[in-house]
C-alpha atoms as a PDB file:
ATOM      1  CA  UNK A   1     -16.877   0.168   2.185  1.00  0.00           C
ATOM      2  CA  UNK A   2     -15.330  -0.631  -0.914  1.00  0.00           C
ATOM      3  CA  UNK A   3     -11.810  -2.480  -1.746  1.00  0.00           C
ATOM      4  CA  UNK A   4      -8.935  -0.926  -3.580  1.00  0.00           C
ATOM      5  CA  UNK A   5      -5.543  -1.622  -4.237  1.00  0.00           C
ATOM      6  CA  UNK A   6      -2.618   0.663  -5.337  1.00  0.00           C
ATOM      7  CA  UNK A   7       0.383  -0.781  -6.857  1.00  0.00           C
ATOM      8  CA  UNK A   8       3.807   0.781  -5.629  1.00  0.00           C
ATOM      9  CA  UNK A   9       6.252   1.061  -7.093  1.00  0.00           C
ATOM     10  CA  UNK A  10      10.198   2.522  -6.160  1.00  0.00           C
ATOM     11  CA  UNK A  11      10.701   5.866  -8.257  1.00  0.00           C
ATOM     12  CA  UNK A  12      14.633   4.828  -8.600  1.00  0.00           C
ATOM     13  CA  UNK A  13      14.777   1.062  -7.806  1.00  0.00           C
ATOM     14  CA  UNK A  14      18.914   1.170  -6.576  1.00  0.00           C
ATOM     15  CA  UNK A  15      17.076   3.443  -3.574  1.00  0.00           C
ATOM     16  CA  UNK A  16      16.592  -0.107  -1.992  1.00  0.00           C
ATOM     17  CA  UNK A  17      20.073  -0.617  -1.407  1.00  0.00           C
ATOM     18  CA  UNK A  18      20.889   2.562  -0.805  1.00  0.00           C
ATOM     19  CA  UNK A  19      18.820   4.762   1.101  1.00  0.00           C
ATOM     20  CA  UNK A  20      19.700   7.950   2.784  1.00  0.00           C
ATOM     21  CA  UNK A  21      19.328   8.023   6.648  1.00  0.00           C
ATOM     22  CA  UNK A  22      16.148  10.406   5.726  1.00  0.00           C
ATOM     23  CA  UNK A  23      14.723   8.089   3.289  1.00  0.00           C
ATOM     24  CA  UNK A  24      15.111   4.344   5.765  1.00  0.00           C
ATOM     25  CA  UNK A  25      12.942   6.842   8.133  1.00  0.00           C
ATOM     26  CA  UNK A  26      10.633   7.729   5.573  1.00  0.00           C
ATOM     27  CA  UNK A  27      10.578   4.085   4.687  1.00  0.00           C
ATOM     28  CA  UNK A  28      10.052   3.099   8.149  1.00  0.00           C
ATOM     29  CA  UNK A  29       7.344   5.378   8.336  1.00  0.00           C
ATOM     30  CA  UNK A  30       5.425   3.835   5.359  1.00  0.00           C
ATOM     31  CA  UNK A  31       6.043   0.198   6.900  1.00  0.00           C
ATOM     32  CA  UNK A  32       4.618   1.533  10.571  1.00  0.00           C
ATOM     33  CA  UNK A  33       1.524   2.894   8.332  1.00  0.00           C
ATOM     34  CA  UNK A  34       0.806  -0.035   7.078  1.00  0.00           C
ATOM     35  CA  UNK A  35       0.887  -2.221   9.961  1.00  0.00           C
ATOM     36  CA  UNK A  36      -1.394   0.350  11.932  1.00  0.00           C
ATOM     37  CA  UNK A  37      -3.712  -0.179   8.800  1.00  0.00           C
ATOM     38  CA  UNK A  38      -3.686  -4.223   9.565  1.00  0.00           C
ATOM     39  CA  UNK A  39      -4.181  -3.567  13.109  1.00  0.00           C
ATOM     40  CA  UNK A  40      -7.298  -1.241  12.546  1.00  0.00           C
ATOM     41  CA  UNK A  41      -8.849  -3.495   9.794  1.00  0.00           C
ATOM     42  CA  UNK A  42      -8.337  -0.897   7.114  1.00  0.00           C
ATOM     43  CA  UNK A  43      -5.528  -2.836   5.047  1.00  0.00           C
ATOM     44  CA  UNK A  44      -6.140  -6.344   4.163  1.00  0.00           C
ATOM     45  CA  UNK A  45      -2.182  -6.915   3.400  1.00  0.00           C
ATOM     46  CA  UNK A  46       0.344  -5.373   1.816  1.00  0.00           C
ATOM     47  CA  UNK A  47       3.517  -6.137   0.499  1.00  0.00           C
ATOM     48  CA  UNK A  48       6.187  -5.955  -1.854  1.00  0.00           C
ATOM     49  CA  UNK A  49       6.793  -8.351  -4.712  1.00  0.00           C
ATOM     50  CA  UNK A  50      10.696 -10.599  -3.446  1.00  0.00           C
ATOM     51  CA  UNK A  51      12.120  -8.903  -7.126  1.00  0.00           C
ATOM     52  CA  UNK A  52      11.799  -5.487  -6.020  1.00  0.00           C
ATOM     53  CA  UNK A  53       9.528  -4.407  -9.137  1.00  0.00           C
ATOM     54  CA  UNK A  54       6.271  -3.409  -7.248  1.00  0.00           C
ATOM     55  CA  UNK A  55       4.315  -3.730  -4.409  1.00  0.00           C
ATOM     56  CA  UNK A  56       0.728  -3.701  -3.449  1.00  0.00           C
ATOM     57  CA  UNK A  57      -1.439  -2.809  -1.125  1.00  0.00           C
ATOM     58  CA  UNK A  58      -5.000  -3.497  -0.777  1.00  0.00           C
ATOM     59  CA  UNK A  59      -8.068  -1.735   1.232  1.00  0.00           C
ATOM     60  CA  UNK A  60     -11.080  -0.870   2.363  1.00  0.00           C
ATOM     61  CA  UNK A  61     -12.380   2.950   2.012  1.00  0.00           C
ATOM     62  CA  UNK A  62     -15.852   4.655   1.982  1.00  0.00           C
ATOM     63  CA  UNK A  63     -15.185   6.245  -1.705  1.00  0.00           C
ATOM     64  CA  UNK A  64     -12.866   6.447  -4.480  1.00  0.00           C
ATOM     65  CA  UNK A  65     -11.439  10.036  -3.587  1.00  0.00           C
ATOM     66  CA  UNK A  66     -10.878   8.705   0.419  1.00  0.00           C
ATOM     67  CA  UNK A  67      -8.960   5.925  -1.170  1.00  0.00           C
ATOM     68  CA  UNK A  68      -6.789   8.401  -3.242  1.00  0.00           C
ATOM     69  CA  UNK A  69      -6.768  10.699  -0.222  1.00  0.00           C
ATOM     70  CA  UNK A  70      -5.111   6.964   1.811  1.00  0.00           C
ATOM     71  CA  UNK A  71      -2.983   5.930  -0.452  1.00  0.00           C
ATOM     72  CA  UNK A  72      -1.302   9.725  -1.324  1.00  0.00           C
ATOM     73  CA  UNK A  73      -1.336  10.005   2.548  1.00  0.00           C
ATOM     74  CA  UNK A  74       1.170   6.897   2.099  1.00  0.00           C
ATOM     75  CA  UNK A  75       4.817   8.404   3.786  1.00  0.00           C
ATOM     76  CA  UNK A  76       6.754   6.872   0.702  1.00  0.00           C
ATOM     77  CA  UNK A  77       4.573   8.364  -1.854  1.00  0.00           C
ATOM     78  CA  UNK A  78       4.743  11.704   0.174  1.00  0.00           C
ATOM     79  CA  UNK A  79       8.358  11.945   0.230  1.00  0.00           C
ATOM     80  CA  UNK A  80       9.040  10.723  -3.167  1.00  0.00           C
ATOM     81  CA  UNK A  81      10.228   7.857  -3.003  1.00  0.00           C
ATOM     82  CA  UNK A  82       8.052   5.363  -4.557  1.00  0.00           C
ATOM     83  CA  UNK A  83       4.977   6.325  -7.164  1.00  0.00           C
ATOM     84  CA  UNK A  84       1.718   5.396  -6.474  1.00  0.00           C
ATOM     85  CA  UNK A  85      -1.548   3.950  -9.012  1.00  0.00           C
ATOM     86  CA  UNK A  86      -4.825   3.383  -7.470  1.00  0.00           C
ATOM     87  CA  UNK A  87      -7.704   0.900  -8.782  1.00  0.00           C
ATOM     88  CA  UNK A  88     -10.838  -0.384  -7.814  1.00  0.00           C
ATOM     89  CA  UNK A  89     -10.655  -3.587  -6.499  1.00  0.00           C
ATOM     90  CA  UNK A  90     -12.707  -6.677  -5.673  1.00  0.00           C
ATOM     91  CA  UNK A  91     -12.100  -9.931  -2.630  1.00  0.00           C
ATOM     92  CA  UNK A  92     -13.205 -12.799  -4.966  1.00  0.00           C
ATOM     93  CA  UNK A  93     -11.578 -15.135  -2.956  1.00  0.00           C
ATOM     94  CA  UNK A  94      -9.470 -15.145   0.564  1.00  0.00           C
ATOM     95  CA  UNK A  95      -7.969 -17.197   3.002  1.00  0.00           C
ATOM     96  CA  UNK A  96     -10.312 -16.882   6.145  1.00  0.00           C
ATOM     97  CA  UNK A  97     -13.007 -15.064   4.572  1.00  0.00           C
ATOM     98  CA  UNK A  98     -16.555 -17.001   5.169  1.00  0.00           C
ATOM     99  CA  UNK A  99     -17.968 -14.914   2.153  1.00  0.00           C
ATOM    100  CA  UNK A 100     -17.247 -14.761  -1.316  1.00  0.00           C
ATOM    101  CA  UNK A 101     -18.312 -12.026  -3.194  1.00  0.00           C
ATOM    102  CA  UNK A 102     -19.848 -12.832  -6.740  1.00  0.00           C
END
């Protein structure tokens, strides 16, 4: 398994404050992803920067293209709503990790 991380990011930004019924389910729907990602050990965390101008959300997959095929999978980047960029990534350093990578 490998890291990544792809950086959200809201295609129009005033969506946040105000969403269509269609889109807060949509939006819902990428939140609920997420959190079933935590749960299975698949994400490591996600989150959205507190100034609205991105978000990230980093990890694990067997392979680059299962990574793109995860993160396009992602219910906000499906319905348009936020854009998506997808790069390698590597866990340096992290809270409650006994191993640091090099």
């Amino acid at each position: 398994m490998s890291a990544f991380v792809y950086v959200i990011k809201m295609v129009r930004p005033e969506l946040l404050e105000h969403m269509s019924p269609e889109q807060e389910a949509i939006m819902e729907k990428h939140f609920m992803r997420l959190k079933e990602g935590v749960e299975s050990g698949k994400v490591v965390l996600a989150g959205p920067c507190t100034d609205g101008a991105f978000g990230i959300v980093v990890f694990e997959a067997d392979s680059e293209e299962d990574a793109a095929d995860y993160m396009n999978a992602d219910p906000a980047v499906e319905g348009g709503l936020m854009s998506a960029e997808l790069h390698p990534f590597r866990i340096s350093l992290m809270q409650g990790r006994d191993q640091v990578a090099p």
